[in-house]
N, C-alpha and C. Protein backbone atom coordinates (compact mmCIF):
# COMPACT_ATOMS: atom_id res chain seq x y z
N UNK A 1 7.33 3.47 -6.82
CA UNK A 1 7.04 4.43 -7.85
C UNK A 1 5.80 5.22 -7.43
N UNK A 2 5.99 6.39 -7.49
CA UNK A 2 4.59 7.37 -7.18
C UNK A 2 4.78 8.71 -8.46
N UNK A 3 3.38 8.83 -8.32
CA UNK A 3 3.07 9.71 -9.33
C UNK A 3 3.46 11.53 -8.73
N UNK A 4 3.83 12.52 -8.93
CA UNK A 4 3.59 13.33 -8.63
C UNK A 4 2.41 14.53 -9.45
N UNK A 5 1.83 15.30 -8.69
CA UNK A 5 1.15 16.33 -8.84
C UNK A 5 -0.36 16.02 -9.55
N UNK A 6 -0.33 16.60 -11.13
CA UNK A 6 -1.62 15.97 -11.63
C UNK A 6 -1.80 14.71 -12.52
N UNK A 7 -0.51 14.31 -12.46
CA UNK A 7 0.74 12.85 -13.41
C UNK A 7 -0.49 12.19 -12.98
N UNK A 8 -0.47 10.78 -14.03
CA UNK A 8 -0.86 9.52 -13.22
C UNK A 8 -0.02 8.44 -13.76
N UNK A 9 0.46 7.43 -13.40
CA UNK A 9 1.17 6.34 -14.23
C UNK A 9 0.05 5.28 -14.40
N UNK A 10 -0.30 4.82 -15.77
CA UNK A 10 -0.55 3.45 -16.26
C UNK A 10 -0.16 2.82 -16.91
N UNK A 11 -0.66 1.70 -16.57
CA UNK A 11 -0.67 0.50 -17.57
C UNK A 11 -1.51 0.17 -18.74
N UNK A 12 -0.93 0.57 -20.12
CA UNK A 12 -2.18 0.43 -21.04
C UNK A 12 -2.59 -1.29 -20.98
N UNK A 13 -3.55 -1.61 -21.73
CA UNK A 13 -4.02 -2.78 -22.02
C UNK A 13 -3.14 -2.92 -23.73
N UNK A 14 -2.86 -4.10 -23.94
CA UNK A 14 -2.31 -4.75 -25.21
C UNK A 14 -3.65 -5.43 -25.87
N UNK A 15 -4.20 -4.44 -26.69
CA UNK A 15 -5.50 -5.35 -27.61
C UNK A 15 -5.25 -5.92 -29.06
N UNK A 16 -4.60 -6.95 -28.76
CA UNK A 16 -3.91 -7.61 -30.35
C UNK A 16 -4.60 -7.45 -31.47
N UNK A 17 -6.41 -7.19 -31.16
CA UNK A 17 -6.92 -7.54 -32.68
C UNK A 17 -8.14 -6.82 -32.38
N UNK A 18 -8.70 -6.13 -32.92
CA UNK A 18 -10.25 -5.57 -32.91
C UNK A 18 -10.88 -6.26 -34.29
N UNK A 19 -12.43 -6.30 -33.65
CA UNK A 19 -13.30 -6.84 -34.53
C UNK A 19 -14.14 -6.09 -35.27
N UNK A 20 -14.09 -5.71 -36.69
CA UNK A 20 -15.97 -4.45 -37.47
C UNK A 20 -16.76 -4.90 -37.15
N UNK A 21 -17.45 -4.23 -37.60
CA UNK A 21 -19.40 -4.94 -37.59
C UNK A 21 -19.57 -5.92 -38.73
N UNK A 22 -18.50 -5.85 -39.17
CA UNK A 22 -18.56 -7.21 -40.57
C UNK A 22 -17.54 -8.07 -40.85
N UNK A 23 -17.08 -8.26 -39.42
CA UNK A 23 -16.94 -9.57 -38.57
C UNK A 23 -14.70 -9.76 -39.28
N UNK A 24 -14.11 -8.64 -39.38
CA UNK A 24 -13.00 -8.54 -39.88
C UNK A 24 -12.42 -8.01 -38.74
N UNK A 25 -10.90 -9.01 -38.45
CA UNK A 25 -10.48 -8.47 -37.85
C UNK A 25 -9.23 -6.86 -38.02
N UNK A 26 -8.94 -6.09 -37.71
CA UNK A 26 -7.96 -5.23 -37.35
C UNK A 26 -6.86 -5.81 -36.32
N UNK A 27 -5.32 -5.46 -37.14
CA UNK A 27 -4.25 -5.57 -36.21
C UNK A 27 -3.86 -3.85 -35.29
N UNK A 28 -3.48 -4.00 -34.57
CA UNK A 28 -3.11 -3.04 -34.04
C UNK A 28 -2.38 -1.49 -35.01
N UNK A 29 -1.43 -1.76 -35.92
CA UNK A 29 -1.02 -1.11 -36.44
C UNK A 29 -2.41 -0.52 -37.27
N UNK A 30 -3.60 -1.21 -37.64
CA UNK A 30 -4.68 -0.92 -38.55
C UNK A 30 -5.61 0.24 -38.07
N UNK A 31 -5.68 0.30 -36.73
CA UNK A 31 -6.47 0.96 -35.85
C UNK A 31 -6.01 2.39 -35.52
N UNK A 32 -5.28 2.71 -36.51
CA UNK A 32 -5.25 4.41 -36.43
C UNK A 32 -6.43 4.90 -35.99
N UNK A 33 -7.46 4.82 -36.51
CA UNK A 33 -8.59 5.63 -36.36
C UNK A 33 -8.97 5.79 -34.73
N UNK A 34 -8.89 4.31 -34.24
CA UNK A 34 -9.85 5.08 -32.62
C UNK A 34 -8.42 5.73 -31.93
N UNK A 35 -9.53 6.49 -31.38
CA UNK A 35 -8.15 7.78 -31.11
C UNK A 35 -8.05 7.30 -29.04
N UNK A 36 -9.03 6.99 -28.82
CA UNK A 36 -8.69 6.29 -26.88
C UNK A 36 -8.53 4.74 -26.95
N UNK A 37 -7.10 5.36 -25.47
CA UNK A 37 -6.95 3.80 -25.20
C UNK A 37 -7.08 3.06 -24.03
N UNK A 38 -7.02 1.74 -23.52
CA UNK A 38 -7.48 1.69 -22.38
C UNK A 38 -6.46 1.08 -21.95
N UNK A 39 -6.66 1.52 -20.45
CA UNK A 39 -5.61 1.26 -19.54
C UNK A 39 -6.01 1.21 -18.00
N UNK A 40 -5.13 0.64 -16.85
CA UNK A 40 -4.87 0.99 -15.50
C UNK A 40 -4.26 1.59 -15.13
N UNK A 41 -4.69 2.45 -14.05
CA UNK A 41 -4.16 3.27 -13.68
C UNK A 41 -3.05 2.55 -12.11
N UNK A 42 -2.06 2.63 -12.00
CA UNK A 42 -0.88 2.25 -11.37
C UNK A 42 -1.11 3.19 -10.01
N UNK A 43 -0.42 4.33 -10.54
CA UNK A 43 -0.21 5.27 -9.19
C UNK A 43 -0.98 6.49 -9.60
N UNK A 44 -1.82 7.48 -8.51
CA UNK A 44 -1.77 8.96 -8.99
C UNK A 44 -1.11 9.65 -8.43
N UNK A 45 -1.00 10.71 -8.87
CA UNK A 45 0.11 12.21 -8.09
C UNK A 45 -1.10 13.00 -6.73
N UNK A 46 -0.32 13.27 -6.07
CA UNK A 46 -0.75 14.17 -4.87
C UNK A 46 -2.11 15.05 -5.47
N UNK A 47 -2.46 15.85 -6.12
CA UNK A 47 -3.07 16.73 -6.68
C UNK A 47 -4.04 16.30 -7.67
N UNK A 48 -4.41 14.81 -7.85
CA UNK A 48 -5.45 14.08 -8.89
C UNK A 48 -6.51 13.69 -7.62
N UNK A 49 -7.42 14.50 -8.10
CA UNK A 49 -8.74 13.89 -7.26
C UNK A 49 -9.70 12.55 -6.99
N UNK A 50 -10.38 12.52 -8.61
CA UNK A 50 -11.22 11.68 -8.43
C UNK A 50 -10.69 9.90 -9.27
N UNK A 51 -9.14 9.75 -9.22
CA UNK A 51 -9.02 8.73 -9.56
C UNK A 51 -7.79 8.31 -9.04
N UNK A 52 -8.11 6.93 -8.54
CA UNK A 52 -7.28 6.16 -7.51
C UNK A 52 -6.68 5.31 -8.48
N UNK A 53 -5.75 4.28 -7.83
CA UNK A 53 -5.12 3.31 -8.49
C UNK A 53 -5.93 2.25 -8.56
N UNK A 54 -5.93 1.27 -9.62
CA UNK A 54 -6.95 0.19 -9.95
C UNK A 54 -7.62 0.54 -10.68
N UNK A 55 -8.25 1.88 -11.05
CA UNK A 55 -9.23 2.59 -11.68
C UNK A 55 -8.80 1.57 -13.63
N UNK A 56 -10.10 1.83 -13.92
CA UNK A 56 -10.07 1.25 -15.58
C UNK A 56 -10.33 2.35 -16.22
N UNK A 57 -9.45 3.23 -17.39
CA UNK A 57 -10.08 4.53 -17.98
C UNK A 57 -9.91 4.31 -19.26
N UNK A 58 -10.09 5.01 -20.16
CA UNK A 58 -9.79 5.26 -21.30
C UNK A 58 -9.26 6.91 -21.41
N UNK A 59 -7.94 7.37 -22.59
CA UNK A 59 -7.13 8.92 -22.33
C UNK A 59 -6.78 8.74 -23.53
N UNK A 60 -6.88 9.52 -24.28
CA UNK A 60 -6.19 10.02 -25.37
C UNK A 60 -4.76 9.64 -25.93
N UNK A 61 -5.06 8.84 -27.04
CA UNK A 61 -3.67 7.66 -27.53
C UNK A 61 -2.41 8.52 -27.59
N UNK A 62 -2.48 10.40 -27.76
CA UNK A 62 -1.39 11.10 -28.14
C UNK A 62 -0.65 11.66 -27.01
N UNK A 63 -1.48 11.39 -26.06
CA UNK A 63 -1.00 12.00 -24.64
C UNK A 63 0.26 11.31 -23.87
N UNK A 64 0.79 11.97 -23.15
CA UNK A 64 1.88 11.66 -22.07
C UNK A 64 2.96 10.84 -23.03
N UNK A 65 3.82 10.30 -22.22
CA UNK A 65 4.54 9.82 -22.48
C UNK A 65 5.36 8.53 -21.90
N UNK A 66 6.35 7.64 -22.78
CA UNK A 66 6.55 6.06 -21.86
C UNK A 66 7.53 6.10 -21.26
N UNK A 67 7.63 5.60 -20.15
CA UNK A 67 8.79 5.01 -19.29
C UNK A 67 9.09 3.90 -19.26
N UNK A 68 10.48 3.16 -18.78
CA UNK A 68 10.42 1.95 -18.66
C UNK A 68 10.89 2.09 -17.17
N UNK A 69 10.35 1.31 -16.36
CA UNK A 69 10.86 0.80 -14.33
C UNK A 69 11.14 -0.33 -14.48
N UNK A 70 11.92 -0.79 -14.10
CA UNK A 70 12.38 -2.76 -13.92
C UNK A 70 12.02 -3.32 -14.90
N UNK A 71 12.06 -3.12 -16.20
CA UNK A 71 11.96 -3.76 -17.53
C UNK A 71 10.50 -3.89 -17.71
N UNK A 72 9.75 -3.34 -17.43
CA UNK A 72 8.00 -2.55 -17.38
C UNK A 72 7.88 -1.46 -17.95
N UNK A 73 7.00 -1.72 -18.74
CA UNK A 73 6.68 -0.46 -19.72
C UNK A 73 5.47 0.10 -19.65
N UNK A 74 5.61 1.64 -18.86
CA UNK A 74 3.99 2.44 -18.12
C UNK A 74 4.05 3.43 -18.89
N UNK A 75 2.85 4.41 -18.99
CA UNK A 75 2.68 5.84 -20.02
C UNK A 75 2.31 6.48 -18.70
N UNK A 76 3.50 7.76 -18.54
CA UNK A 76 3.45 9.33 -17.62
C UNK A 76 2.31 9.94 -18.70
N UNK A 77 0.46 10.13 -18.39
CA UNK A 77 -0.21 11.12 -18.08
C UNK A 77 -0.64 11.98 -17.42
N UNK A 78 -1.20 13.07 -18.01
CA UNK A 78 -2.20 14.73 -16.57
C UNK A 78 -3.45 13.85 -17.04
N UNK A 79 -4.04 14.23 -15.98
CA UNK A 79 -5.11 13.61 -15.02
C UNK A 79 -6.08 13.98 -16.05
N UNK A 80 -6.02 15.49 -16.88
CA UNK A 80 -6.84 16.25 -17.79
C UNK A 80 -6.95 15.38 -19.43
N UNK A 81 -6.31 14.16 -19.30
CA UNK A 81 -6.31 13.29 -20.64
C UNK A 81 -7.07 11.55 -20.95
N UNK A 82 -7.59 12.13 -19.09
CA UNK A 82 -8.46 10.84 -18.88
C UNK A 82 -10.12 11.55 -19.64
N UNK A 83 -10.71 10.68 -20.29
CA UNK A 83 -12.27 10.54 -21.05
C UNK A 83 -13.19 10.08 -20.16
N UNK A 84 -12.59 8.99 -19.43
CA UNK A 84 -13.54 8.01 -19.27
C UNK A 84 -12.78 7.05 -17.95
N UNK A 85 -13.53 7.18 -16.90
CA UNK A 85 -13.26 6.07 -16.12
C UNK A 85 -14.24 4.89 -15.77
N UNK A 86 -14.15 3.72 -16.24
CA UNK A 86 -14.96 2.54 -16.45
C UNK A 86 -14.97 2.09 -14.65
């Protein structure tokens, strides 16, 4: 699997439960509000510069879209929906 152009394929992270500052947890469905999510990045496309595969980022929860490869489930993003590379 390779990415083409400014694509990148990842792997989000599965965060079952977030914690407030007053010690309650959130289920996933609860967490509308934070709007980035985190993930690995798999493959990039020819034309993505400054991020390789392995990379840890955080991109915008509304962006790209899912695929499934060999019963694996990755999100097709542009390179322009990454925030943050950890």
């Amino acid at each position: 699997m390779k990415a083409i152009g400014r694509f990148l394929v990842v792997k989000e992270h599965k965060e079952t439960e977030t914690k407030t500052k007053g010690g309650l947890l959130l289920s996933e469905a609860q967490r509308e509000d934070i709007r980035y999510r985190k993930a690995d990045v798999v493959t990039v496309g020819n034309e993505v510069q400054y991020l390789k595969p392995k990379d840890e980022i955080y991109y915008d929860r509304n962006a790209g879209y899912n695929v499934e490869i060999k019963k694996e489930r990755y999100r097709v993003i542009k390179e322009q929906d990454v925030v943050i590379v950890v």
